[in-house]
C-alpha atoms as a PDB file:
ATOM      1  CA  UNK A   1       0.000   0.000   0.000  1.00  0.00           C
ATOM      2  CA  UNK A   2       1.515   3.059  -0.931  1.00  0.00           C
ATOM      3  CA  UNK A   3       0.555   6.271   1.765  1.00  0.00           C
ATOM      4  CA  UNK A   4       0.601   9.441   1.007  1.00  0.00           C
ATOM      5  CA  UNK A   5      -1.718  10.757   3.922  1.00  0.00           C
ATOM      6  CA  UNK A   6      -2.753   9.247   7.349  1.00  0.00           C
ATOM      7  CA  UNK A   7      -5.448  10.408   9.680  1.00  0.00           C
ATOM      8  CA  UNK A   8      -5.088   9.909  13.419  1.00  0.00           C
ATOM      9  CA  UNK A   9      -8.373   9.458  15.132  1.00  0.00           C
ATOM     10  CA  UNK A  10      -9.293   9.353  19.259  1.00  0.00           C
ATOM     11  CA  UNK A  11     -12.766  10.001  20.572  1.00  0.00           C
ATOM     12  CA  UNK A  12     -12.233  13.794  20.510  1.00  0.00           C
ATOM     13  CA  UNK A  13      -9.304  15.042  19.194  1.00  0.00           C
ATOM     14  CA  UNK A  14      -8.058  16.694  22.402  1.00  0.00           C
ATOM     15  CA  UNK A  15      -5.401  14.628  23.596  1.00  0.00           C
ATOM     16  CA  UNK A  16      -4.333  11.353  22.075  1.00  0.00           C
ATOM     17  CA  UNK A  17      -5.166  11.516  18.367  1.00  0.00           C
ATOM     18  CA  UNK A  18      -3.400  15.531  18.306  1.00  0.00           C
ATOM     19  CA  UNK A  19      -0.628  13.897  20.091  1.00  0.00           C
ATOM     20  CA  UNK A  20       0.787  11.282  17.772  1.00  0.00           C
ATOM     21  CA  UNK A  21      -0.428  13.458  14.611  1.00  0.00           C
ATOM     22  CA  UNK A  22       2.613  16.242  16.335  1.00  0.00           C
ATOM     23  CA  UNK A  23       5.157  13.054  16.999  1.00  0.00           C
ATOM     24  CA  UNK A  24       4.322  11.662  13.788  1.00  0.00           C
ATOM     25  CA  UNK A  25       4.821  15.555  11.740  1.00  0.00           C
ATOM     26  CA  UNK A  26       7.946  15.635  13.608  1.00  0.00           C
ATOM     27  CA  UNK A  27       9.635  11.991  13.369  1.00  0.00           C
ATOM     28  CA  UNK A  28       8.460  11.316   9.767  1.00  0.00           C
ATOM     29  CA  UNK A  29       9.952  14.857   8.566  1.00  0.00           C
ATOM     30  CA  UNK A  30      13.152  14.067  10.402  1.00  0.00           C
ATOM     31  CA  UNK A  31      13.056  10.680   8.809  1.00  0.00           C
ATOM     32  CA  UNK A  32      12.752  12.485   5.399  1.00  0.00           C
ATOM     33  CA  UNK A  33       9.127  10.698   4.399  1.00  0.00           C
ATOM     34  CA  UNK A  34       6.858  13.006   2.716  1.00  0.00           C
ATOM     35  CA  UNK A  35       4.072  12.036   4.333  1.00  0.00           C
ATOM     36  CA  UNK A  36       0.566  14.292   4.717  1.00  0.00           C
ATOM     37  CA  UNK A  37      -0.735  13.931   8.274  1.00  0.00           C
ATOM     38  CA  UNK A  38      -3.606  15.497  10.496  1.00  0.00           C
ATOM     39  CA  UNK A  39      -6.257  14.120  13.332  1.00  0.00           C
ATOM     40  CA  UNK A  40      -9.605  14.010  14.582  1.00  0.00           C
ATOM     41  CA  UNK A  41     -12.092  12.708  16.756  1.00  0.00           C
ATOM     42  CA  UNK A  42     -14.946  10.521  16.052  1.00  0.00           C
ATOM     43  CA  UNK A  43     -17.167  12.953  18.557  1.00  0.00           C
ATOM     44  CA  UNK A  44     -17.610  16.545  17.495  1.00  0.00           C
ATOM     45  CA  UNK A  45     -18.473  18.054  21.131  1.00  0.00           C
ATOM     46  CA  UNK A  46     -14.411  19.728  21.334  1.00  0.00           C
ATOM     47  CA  UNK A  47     -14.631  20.211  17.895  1.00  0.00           C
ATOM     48  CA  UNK A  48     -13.002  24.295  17.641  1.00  0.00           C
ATOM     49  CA  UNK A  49     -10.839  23.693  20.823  1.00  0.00           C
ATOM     50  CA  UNK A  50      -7.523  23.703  21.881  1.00  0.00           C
ATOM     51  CA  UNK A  51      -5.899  20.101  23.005  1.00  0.00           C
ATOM     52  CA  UNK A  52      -6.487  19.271  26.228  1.00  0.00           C
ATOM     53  CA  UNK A  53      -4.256  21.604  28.619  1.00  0.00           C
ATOM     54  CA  UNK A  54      -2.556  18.646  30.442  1.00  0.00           C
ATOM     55  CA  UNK A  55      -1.805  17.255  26.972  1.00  0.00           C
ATOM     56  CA  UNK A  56      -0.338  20.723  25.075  1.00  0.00           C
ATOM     57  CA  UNK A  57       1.749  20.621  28.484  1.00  0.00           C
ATOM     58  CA  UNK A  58       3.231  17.060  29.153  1.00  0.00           C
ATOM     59  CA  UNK A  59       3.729  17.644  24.922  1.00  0.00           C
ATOM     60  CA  UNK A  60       5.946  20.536  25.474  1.00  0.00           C
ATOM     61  CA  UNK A  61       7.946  18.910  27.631  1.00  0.00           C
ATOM     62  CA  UNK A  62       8.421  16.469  25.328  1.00  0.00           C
ATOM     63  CA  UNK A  63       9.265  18.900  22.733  1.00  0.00           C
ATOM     64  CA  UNK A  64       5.607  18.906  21.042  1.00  0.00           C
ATOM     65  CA  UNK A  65       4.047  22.075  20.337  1.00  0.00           C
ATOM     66  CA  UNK A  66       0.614  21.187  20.348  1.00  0.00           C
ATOM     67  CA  UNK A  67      -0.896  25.010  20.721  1.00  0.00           C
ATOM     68  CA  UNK A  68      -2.229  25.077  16.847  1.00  0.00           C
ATOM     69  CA  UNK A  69      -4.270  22.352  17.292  1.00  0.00           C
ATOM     70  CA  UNK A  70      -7.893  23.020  16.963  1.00  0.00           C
ATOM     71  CA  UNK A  71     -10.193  20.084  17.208  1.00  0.00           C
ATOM     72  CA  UNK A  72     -12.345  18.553  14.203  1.00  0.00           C
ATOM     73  CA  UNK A  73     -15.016  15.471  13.941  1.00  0.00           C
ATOM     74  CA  UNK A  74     -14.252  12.570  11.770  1.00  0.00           C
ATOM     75  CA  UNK A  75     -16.094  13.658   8.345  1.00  0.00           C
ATOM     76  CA  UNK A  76     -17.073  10.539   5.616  1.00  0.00           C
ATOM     77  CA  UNK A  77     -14.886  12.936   3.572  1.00  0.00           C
ATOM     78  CA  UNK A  78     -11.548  11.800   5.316  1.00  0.00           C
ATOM     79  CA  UNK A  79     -12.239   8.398   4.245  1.00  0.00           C
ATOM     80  CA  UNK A  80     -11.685   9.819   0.442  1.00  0.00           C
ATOM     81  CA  UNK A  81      -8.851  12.211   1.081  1.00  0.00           C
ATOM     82  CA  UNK A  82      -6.606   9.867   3.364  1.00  0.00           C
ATOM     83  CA  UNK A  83      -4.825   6.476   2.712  1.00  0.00           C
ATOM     84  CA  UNK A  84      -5.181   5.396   6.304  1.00  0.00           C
ATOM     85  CA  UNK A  85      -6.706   5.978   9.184  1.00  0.00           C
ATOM     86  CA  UNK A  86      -5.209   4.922  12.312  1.00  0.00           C
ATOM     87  CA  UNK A  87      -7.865   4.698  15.574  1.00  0.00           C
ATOM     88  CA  UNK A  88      -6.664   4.786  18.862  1.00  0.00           C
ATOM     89  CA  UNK A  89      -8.714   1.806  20.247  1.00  0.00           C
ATOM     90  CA  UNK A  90     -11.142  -0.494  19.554  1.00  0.00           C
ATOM     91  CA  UNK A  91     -14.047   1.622  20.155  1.00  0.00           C
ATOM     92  CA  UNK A  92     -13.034   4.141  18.002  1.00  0.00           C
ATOM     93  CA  UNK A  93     -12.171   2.546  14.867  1.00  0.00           C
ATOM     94  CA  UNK A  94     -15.757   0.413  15.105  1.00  0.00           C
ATOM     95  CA  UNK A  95     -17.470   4.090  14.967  1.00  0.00           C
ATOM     96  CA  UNK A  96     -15.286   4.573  11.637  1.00  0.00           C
ATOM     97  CA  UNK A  97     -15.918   1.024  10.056  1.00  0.00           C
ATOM     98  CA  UNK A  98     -19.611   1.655  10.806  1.00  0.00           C
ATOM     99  CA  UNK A  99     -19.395   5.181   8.886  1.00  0.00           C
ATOM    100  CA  UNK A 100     -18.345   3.474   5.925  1.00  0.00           C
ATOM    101  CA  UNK A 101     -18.866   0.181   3.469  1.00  0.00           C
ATOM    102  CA  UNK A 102     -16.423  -2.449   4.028  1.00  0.00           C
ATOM    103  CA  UNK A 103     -13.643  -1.730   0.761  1.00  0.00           C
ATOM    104  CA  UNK A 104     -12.961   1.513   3.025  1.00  0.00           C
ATOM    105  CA  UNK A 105     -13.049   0.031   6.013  1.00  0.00           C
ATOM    106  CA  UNK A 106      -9.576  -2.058   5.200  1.00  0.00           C
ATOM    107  CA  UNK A 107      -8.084   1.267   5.684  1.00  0.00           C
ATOM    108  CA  UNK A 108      -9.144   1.844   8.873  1.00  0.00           C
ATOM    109  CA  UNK A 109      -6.520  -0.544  11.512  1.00  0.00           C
ATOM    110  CA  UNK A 110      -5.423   0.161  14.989  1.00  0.00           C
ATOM    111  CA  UNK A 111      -2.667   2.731  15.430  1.00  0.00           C
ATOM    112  CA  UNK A 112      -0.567   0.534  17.632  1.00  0.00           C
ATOM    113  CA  UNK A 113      -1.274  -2.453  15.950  1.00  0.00           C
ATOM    114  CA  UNK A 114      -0.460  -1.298  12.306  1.00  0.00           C
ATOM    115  CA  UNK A 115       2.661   0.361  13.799  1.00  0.00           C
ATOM    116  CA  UNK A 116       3.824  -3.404  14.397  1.00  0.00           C
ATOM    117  CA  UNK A 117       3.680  -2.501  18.398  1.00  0.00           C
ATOM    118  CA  UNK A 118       3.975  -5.839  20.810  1.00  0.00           C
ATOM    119  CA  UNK A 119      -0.429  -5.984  22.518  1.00  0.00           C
ATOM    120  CA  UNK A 120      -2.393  -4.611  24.075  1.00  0.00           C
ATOM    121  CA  UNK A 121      -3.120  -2.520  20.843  1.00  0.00           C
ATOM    122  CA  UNK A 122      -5.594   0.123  22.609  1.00  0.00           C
ATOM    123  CA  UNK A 123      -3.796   3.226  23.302  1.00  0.00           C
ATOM    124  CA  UNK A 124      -5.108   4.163  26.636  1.00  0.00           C
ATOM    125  CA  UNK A 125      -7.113   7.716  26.819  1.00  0.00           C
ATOM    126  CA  UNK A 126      -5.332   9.834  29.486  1.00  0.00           C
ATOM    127  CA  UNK A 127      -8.662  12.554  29.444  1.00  0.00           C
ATOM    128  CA  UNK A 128     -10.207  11.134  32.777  1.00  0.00           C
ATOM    129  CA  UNK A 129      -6.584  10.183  34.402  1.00  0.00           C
ATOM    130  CA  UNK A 130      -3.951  11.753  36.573  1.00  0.00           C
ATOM    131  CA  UNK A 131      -1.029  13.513  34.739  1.00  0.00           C
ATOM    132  CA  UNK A 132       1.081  10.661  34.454  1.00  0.00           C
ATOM    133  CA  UNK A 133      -1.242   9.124  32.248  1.00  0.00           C
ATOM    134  CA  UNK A 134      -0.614  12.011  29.250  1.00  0.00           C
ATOM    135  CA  UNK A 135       3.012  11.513  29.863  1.00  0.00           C
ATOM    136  CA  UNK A 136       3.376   7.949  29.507  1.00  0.00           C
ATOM    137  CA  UNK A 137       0.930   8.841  26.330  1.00  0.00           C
ATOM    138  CA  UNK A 138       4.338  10.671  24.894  1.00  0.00           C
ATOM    139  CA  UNK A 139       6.038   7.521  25.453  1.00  0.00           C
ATOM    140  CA  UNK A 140       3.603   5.745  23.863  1.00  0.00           C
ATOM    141  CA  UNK A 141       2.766   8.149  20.835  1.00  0.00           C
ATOM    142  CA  UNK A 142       6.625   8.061  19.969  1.00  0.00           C
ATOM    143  CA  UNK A 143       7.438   4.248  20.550  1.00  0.00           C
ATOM    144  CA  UNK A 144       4.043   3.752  17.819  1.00  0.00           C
ATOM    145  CA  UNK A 145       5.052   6.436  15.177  1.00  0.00           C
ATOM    146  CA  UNK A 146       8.313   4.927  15.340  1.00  0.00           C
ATOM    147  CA  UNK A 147       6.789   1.612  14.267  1.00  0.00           C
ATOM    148  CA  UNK A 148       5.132   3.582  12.157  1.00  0.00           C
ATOM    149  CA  UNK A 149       8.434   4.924   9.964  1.00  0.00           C
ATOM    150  CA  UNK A 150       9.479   1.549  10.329  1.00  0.00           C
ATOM    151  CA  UNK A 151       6.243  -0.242   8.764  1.00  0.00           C
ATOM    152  CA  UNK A 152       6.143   2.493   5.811  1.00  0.00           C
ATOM    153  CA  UNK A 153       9.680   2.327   5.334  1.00  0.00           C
ATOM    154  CA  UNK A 154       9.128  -1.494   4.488  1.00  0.00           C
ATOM    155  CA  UNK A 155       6.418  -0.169   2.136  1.00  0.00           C
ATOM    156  CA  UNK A 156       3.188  -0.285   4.140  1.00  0.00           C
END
């Protein structure tokens, strides 16, 4: 599968999916892949906001600038304009193979699990945790996208 774009995707775009969308800009620039990618949620209540404070923070620690992130709901037009969509869990990527007939649906896999990572392949959402929770999410988000590089690097 050749990709050109991929499309992050969490519940509402405010913490994990912004996240790994910033690692991944970063990582796969640094690696030198010309690869198109954003993120969204499959619920459209933070749709206009900011990421999550506690997010945009353990980020910048991290060296993540997540403060031009503005939140977005997952539109059935993203399933035309991007090669893959990555979920964040289980529950997510159901709502997205629901949204769409089944040929589509192929594209839609597991972040963590597409990014070759050892299970569990749910990426746990920090939103409702302590702090530690969105940094171990920066651990996380970096140890996926760089399965990631290394998955696309072996051509999808």
């Amino acid at each position: 599968m050749s990709v050109q774009t991929i499309l992050f995707v969490c519940l509402g775009n405010i913490c994990r999916s912004p996240l790994v969308e910033s690692v991944a800009r970063k990582r796969l620039a640094e690696a030198g892949l010309k690869i198109k990618v954003a993120s969204c949620g499959t619920g459209g209540w933070h749709a206009g906001e900011q990421a999550d404070p506690r997010m945009r923070a353990a980020a910048a620690g991290a060296g993540y600038d997540l403060g031009p992130h503005r939140a977005r709901q997952l539109s059935l037009e993203d399933f035309e304009r991007y090669d893959l969509l990555l979920a964040m869990d289980s529950d997510n990527m159901r709502e997205m193979r629901r949204m769409v007939g089944e040929e589509v649906a192929r594209r839609t896999c597991l972040f963590l699990e597409w990014a070759r990572m050892a299970p569990p392949h749910e990426f746990p959402d920090p939103y409702f945790g302590e702090l530690t929770g969105f940094v171990q999410s920066i651990v996380l988000a970096e140890q996926g996208v760089r399965g990631l590089i290394g998955r696309l690097r072996d051509g999808g």
